[in-house]
Protein backbone atom coordinates (compact mmCIF):
# COMPACT_ATOMS: atom_id res chain seq x y z
CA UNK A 1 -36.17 35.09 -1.67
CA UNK A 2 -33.38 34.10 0.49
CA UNK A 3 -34.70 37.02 3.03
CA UNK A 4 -37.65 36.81 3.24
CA UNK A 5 -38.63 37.00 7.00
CA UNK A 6 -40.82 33.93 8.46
CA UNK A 7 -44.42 35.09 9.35
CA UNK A 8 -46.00 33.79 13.01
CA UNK A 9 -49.57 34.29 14.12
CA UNK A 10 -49.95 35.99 17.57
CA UNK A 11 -53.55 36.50 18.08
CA UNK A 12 -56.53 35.92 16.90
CA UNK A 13 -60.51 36.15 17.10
CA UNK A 14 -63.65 35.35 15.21
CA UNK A 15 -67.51 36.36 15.71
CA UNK A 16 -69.67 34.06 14.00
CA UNK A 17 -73.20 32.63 13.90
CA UNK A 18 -72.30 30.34 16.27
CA UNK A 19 -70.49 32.00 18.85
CA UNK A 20 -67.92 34.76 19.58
CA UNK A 21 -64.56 33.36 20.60
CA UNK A 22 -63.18 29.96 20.11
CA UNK A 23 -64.51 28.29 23.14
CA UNK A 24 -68.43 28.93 22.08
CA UNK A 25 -67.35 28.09 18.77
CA UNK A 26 -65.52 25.25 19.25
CA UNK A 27 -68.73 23.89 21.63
CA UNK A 28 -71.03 24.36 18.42
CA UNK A 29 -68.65 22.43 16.15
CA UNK A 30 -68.58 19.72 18.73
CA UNK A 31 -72.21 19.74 19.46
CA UNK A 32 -73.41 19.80 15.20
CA UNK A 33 -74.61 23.24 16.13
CA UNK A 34 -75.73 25.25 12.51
CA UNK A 35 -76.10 29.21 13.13
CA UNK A 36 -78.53 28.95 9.94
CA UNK A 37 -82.09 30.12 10.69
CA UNK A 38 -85.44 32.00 9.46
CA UNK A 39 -85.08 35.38 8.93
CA UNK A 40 -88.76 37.07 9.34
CA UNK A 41 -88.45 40.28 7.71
CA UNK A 42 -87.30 39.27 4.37
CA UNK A 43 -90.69 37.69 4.25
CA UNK A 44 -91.58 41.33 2.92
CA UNK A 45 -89.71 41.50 0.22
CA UNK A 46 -91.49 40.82 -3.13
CA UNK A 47 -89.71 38.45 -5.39
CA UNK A 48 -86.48 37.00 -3.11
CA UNK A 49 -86.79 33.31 -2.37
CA UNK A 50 -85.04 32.66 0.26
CA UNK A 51 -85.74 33.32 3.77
CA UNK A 52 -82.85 31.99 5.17
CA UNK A 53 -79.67 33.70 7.05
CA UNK A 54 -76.99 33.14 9.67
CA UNK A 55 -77.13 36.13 11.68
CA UNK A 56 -74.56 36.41 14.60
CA UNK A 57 -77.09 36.77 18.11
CA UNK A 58 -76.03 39.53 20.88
CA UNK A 59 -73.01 41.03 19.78
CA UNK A 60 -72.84 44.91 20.91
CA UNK A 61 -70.72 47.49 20.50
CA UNK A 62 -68.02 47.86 23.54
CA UNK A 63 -69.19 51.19 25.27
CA UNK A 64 -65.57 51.88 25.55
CA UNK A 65 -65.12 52.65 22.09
CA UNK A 66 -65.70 56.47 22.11
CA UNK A 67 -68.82 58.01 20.38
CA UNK A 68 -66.57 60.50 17.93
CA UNK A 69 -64.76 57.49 16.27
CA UNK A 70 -68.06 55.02 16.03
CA UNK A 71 -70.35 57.47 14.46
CA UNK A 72 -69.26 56.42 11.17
CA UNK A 73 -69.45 52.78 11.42
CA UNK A 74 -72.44 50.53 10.51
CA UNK A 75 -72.45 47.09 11.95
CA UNK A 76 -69.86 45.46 9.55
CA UNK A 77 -67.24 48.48 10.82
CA UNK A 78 -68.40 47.02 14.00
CA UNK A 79 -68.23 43.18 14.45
CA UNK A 80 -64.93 44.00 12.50
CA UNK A 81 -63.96 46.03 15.96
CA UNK A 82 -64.92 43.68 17.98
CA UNK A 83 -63.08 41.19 16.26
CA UNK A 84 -59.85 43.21 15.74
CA UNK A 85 -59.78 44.44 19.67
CA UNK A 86 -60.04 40.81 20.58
CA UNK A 87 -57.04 39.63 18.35
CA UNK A 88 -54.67 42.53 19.79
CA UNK A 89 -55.80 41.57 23.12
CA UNK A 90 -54.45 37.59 22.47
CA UNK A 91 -51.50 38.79 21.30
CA UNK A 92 -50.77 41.18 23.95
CA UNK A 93 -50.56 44.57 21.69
CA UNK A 94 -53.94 46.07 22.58
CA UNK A 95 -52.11 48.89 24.30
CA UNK A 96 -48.31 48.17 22.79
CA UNK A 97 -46.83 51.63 21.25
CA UNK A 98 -46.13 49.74 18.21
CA UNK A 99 -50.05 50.07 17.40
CA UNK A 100 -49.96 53.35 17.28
CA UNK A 101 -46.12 54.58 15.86
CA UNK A 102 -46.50 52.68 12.37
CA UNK A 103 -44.83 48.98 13.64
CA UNK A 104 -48.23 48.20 13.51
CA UNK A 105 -50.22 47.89 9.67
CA UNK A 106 -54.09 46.53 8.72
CA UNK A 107 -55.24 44.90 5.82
CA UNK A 108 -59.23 44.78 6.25
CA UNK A 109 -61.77 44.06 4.09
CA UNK A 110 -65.59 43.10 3.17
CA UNK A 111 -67.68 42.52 0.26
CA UNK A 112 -69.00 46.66 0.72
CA UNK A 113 -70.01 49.11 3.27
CA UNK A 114 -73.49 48.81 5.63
CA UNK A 115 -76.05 47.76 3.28
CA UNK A 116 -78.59 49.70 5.21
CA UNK A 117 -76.62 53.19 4.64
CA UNK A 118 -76.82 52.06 1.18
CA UNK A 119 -80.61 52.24 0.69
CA UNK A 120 -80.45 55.36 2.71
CA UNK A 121 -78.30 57.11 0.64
CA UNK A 122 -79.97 55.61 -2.65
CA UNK A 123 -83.51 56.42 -1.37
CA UNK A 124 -81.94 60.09 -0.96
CA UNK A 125 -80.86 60.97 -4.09
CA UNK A 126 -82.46 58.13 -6.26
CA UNK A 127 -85.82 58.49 -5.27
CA UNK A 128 -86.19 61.97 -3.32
CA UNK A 129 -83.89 63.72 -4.98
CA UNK A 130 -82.76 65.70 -2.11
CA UNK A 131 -80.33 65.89 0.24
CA UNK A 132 -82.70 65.37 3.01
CA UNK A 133 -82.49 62.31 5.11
CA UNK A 134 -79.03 61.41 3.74
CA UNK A 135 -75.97 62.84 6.17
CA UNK A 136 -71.95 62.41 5.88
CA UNK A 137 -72.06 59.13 8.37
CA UNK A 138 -74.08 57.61 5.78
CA UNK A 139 -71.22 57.45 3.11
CA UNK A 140 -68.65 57.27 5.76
CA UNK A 141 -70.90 53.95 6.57
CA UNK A 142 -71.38 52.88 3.33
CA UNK A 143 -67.96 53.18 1.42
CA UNK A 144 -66.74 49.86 -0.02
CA UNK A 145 -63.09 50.58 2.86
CA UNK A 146 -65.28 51.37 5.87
CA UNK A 147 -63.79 48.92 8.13
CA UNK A 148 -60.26 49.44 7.05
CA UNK A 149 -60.75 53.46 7.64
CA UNK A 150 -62.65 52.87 10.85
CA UNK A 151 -60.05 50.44 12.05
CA UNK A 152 -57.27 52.60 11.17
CA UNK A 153 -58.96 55.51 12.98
CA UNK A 154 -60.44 53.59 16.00
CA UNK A 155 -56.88 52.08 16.90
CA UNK A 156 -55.00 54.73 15.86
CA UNK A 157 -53.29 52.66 13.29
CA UNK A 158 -50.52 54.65 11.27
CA UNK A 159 -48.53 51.58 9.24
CA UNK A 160 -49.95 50.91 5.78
CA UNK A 161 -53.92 50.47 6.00
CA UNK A 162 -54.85 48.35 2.95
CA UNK A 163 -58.88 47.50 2.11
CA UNK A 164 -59.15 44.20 0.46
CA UNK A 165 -62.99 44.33 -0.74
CA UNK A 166 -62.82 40.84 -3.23
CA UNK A 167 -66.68 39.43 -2.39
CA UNK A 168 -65.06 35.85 -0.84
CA UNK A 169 -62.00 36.70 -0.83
CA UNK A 170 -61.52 39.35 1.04
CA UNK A 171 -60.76 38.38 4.46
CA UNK A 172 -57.96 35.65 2.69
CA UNK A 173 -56.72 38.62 0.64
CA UNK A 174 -56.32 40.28 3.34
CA UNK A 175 -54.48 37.53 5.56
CA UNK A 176 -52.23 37.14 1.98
CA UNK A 177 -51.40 40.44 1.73
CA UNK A 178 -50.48 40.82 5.17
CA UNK A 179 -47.83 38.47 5.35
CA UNK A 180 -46.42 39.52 2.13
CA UNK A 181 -46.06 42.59 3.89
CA UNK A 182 -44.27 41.21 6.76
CA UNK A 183 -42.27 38.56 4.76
CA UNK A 184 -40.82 41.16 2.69
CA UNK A 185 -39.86 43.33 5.44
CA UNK A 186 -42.74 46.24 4.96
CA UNK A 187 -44.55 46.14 8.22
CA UNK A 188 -42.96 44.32 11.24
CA UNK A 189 -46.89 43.48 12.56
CA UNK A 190 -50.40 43.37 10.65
CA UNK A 191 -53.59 42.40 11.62
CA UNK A 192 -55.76 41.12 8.85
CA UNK A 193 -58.93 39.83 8.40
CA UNK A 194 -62.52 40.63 6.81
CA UNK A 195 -66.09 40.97 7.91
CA UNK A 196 -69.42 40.75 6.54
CA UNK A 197 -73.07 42.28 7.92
CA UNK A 198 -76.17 40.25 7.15
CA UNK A 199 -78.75 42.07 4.79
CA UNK A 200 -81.37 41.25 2.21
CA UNK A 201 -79.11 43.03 -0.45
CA UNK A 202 -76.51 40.66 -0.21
CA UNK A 203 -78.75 37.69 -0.35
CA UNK A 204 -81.13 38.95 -3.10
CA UNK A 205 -77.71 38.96 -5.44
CA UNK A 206 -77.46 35.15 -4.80
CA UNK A 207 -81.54 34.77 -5.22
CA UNK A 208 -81.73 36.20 -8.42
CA UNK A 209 -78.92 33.73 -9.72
CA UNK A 210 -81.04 30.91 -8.29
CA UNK A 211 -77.89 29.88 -6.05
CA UNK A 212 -79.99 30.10 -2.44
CA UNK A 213 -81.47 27.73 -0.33
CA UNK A 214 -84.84 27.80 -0.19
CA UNK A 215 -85.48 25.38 2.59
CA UNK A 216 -86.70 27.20 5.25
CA UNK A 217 -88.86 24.75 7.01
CA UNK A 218 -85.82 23.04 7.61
CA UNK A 219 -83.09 25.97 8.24
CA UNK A 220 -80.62 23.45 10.59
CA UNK A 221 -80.39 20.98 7.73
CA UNK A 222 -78.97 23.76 4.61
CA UNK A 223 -76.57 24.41 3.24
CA UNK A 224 -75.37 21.03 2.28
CA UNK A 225 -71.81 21.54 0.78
CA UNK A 226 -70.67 18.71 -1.52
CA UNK A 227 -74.30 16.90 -0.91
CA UNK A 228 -76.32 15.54 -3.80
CA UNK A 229 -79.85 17.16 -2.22
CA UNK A 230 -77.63 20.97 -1.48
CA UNK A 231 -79.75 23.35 -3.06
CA UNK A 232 -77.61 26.57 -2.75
CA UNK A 233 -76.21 28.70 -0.53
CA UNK A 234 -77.42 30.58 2.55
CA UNK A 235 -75.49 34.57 3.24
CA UNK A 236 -74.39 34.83 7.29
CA UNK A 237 -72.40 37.86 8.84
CA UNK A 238 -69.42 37.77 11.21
CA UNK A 239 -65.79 38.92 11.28
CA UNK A 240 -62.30 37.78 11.43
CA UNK A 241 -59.15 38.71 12.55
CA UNK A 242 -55.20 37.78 12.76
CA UNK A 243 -52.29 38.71 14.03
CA UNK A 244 -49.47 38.44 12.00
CA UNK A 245 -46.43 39.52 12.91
CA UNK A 246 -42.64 39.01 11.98
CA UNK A 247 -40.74 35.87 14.22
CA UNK A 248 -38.09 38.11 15.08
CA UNK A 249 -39.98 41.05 16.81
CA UNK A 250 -42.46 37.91 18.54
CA UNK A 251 -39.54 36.68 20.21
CA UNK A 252 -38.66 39.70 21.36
CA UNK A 253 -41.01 40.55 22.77
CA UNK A 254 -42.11 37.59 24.29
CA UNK A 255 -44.95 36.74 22.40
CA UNK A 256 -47.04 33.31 22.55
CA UNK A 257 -46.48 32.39 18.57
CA UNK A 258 -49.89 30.13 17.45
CA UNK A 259 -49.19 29.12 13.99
CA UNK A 260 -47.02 30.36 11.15
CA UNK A 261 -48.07 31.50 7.79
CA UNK A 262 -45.84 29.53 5.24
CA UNK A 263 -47.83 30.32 1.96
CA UNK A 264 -50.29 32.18 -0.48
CA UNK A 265 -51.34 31.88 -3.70
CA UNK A 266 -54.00 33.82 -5.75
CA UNK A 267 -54.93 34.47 -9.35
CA UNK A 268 -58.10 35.45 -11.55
CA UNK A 269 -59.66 33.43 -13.50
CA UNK A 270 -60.40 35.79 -16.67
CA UNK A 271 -63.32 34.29 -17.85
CA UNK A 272 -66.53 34.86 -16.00
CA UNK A 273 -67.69 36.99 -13.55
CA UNK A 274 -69.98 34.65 -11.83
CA UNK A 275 -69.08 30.99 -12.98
CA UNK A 276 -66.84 28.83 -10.87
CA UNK A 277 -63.52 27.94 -13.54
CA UNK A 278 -61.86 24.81 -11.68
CA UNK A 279 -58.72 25.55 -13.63
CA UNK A 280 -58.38 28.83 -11.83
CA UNK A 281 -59.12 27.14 -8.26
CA UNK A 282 -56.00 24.95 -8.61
CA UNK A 283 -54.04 27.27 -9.83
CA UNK A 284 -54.39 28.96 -6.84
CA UNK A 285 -53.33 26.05 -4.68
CA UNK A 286 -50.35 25.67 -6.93
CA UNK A 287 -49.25 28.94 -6.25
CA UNK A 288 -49.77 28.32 -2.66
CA UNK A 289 -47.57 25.25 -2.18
CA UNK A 290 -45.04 26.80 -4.52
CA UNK A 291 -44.66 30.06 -2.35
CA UNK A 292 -44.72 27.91 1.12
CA UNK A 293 -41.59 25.03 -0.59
CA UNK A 294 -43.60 22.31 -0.14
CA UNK A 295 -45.47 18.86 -1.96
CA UNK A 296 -49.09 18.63 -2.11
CA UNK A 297 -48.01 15.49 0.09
CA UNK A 298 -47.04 17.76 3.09
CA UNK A 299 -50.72 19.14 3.78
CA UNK A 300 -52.41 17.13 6.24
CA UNK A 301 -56.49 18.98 5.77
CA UNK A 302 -57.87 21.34 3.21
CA UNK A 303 -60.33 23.55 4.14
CA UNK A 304 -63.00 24.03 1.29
CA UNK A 305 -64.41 27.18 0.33
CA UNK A 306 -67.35 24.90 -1.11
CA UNK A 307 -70.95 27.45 -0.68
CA UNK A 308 -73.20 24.25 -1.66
CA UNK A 309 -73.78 25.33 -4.97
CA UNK A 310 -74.54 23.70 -8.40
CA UNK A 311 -71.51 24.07 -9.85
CA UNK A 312 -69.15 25.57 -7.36
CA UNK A 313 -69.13 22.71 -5.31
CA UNK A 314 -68.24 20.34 -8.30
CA UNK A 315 -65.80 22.40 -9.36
CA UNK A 316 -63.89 22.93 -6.48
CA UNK A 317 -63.92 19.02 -5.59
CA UNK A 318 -62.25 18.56 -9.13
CA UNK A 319 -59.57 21.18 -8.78
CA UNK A 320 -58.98 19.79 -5.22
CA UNK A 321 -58.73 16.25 -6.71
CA UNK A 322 -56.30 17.10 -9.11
CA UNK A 323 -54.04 18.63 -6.40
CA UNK A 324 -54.60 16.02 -3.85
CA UNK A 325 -55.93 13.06 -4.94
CA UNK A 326 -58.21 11.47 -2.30
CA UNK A 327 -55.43 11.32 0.43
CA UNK A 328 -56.21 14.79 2.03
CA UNK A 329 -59.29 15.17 4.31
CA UNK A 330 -61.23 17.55 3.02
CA UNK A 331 -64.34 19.86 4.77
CA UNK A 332 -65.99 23.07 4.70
CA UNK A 333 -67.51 24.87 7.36
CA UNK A 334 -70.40 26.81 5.32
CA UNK A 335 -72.53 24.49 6.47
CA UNK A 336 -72.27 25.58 10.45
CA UNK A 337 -71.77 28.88 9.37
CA UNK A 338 -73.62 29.84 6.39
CA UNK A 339 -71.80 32.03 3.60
CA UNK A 340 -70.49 34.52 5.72
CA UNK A 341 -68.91 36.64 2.29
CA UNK A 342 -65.84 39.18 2.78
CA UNK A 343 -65.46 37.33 6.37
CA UNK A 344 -65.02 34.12 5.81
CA UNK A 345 -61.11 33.79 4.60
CA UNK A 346 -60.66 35.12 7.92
CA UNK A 347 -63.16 33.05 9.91
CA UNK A 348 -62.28 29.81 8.06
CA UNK A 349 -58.84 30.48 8.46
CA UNK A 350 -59.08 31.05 12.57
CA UNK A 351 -61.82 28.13 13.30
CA UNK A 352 -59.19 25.99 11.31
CA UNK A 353 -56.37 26.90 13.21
CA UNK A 354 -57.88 26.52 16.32
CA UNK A 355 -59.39 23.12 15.63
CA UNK A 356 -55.91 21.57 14.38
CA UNK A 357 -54.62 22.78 17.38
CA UNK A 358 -56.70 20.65 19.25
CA UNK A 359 -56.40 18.24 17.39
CA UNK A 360 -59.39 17.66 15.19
CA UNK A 361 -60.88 18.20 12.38
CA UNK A 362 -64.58 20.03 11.52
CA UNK A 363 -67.01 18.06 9.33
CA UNK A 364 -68.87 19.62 6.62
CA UNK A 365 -72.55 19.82 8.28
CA UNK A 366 -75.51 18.40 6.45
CA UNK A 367 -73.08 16.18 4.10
CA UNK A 368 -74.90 12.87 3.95
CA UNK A 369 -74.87 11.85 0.00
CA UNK A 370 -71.65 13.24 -1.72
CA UNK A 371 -72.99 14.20 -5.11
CA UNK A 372 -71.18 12.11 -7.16
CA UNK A 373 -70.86 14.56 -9.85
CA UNK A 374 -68.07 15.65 -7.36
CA UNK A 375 -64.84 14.33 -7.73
CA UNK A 376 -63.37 11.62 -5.35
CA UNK A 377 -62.41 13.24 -1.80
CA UNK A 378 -61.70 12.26 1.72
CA UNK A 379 -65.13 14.26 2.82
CA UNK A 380 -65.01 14.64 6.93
CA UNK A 381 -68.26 13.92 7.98
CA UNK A 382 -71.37 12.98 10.59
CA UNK A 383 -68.57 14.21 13.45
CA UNK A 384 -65.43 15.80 13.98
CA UNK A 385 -62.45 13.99 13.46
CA UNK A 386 -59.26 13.23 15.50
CA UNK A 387 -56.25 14.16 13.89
CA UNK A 388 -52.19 15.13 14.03
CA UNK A 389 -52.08 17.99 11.42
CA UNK A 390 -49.23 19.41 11.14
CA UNK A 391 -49.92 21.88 7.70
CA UNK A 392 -53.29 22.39 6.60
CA UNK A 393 -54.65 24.80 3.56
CA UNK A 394 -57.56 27.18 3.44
CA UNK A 395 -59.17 28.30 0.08
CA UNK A 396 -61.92 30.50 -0.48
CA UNK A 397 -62.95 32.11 -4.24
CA UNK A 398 -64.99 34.89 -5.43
CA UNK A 399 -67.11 36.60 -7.65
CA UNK A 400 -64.82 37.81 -10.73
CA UNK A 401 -63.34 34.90 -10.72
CA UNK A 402 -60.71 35.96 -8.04
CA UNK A 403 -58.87 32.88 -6.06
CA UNK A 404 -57.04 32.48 -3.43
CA UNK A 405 -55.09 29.56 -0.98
CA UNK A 406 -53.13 29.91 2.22
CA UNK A 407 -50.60 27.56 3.69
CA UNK A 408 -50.82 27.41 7.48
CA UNK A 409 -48.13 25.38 9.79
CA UNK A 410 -49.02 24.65 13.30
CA UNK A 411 -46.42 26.10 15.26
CA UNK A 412 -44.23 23.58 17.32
CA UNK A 413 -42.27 26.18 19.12
């Protein structure tokens, strides 16, 4: 363990529902600004409850990006692009040789392909029966690794290219097993992340399990993590990406070093596919400290993974608790940004950065009445709050009971 290699961020990028970039972001979290709103055409569908989303407004394809290699991407190939180009750009490897001679690896991933390629395809051959109307970009669109194959092949990526496709967890999978893979001396950069495209699919899942918000006269004021009125979650889209890349080679190169990845943790639960175990969730943050050397004292904010459900929420406050006590502020961003799925390891893990970096910390939106079925926390509320962090931890957990925690120090140069 002795040499294992320390693991510095050097770029980074988010698209959200509230903005694309830190500086539109970082306006909305200052302003109380929720990218939650009506979504008209699910209106149509017979049976789903919800009508709520968090769509991410005006992002387009760059017209750079050459017809041959886009052909086979559906829009969660493509705000995971967008993000991606971005994050090479801040670190100043958008058009480094070490992209493209194997330096350079990915770790991508998101809860499944293009939903809309999906009922293509099924519509096709489940209800046609024929080929007709279905085409090769459809699959291409559709497979479960289309944004870690369309990344590879976009960038011309030839280091190890590893999908992470965990629900939740994927973009923090991906950020974990990135900087395993550069602490242990396997790639000397990755860029990780996940991403996640808005569809009725994804929220029906959550519908059917009664675990949506159904408050759609009042779309600004849901979800509610940790809040005694929350009535469920509501499904957004974006994407995420970091650059993570080995101390040594940033130095060398010059590089502007943001943050440093000190730990990860994950594990499985084993139990249940769907139900939140709190045993499992602090096992993870266990793991997490243990890997980065440090005391549960040493982390200055956790950020929550906390969807505003029945029981996750209560569970997650009680694993927390158990870790922490009540000395840690404690806040989740699911309330600005909806439940953005496979992307929001990586988004959580980049709006957290940035805002410690500044020197604050995000509330949970809509928190007013702390259920008090939850266990004990230092809740940041109403407004953003000043604050010196030096460490802070991100969790986010998943379907299938997978879990995961990452230890992020704010670089002091």
């Amino acid at each position: 363990m002795s040499s294992r290699r320390r693991v510095v961020v050097t770029g980074m990028h988010g698209i959200c529902p509230i903005g694309d970039g830190w500086p539109a972001v970082r306006a909305a979290l200052l302003g109380g600004r929720s990218g939650v709103a009506i979504v008209p055409e699910w209106e149509r569908i017979e049976g789903l409850r919800t009508r709520l989303g968090a769509p991410v407004i005006g992002f387009q394809a760059s017209p750079a990006w050459p017809r041959k290699k886009t052909r086979g991407m559906g829009r969660v190939a493509l705000l995971a692009a967008g993000a991606v180009e971005a994050a090479l750009s801040h670190a100043g490897l958008l058009d480094d040789a070490r992209v493209h001679d194997g330096t350079l690896g990915l770790a991508f991933g998101s809860t499944s392909g293009t939903p809309e390629a999906m009922v293509e395809y099924a519509r096709a051959f489940g209800v046609e029966r024929s080929t007709k109307g279905a085409s090769p970009t459809d699959y291409l669109r559709l497979m479960s690794h289309t944004c870690a194959a369309n990344l590879a092949l976009l960038f011309e990526i030839r280091g190890r290219v590893v999908p992470t496709c965990s629900a939740c967890t994927s973009g923090s999978q991906a950020i974990g097993v990135a900087y395993e893979a550069v602490a242990f001396g396997r790639q000397r950069v990755m860029v990780a992340g996940g991403a996640e495209e808005l569809h009725a699919i994804e929220a029906s899942v959550f519908d059917m399990l009664l675990a949506t918000s159904t408050k759609s006269d009042t779309p600004a004021r849901t979800p509610r993590p940790f809040d005694v009125a929350r009535d469920g979650l509501v499904v957004g889209e974006g994407a995420g990406a970091l650059v993570l890349e080995d101390l040594d080679l940033a130095r060398e190169r010059g590089a502007t070093i943001l943050a440093e990845i000190v730990g990860y943790g994950t594990c499985c639960d084993g139990t249940h596919l769907t139900q939140p175990d709190s045993g499992g969730m602090q096992r993870a943050m266990e793991l997490a400290l243990a890997d980065a050397r440090l005391d549960a004292s040493d982390v200055g904010y956790v950020n929550a993974h906390a969807t505003a459900t029945e029981l996750g929420d209560v569970a997650e406050s009680a694993a927390t608790h158990r870790v922490f006590g009540e000395r840690v502020p404690v806040s989740s961003l699911k309330g600005h940004l909806g439940h953005t799925l496979g992307a929001c390891g990586a988004l959580e893990a980049w709006i957290t950065l940035e805002a410690v970096r500044e020197g604050f910390l995000p509330p949970t939106l809509n928190l007013d009445d702390v259920d008090p079925r939850c266990a004990p926390l230092d809740h940041v509320r109403g407004a953003p709050r000043s604050a010196d962090v030096d460490v802070i931890m991100s969790n986010n957990f998943a379907f299938g009971g997978i879990n995961t925690s990452l230890v992020i120090r704010r670089w002091h140069g």
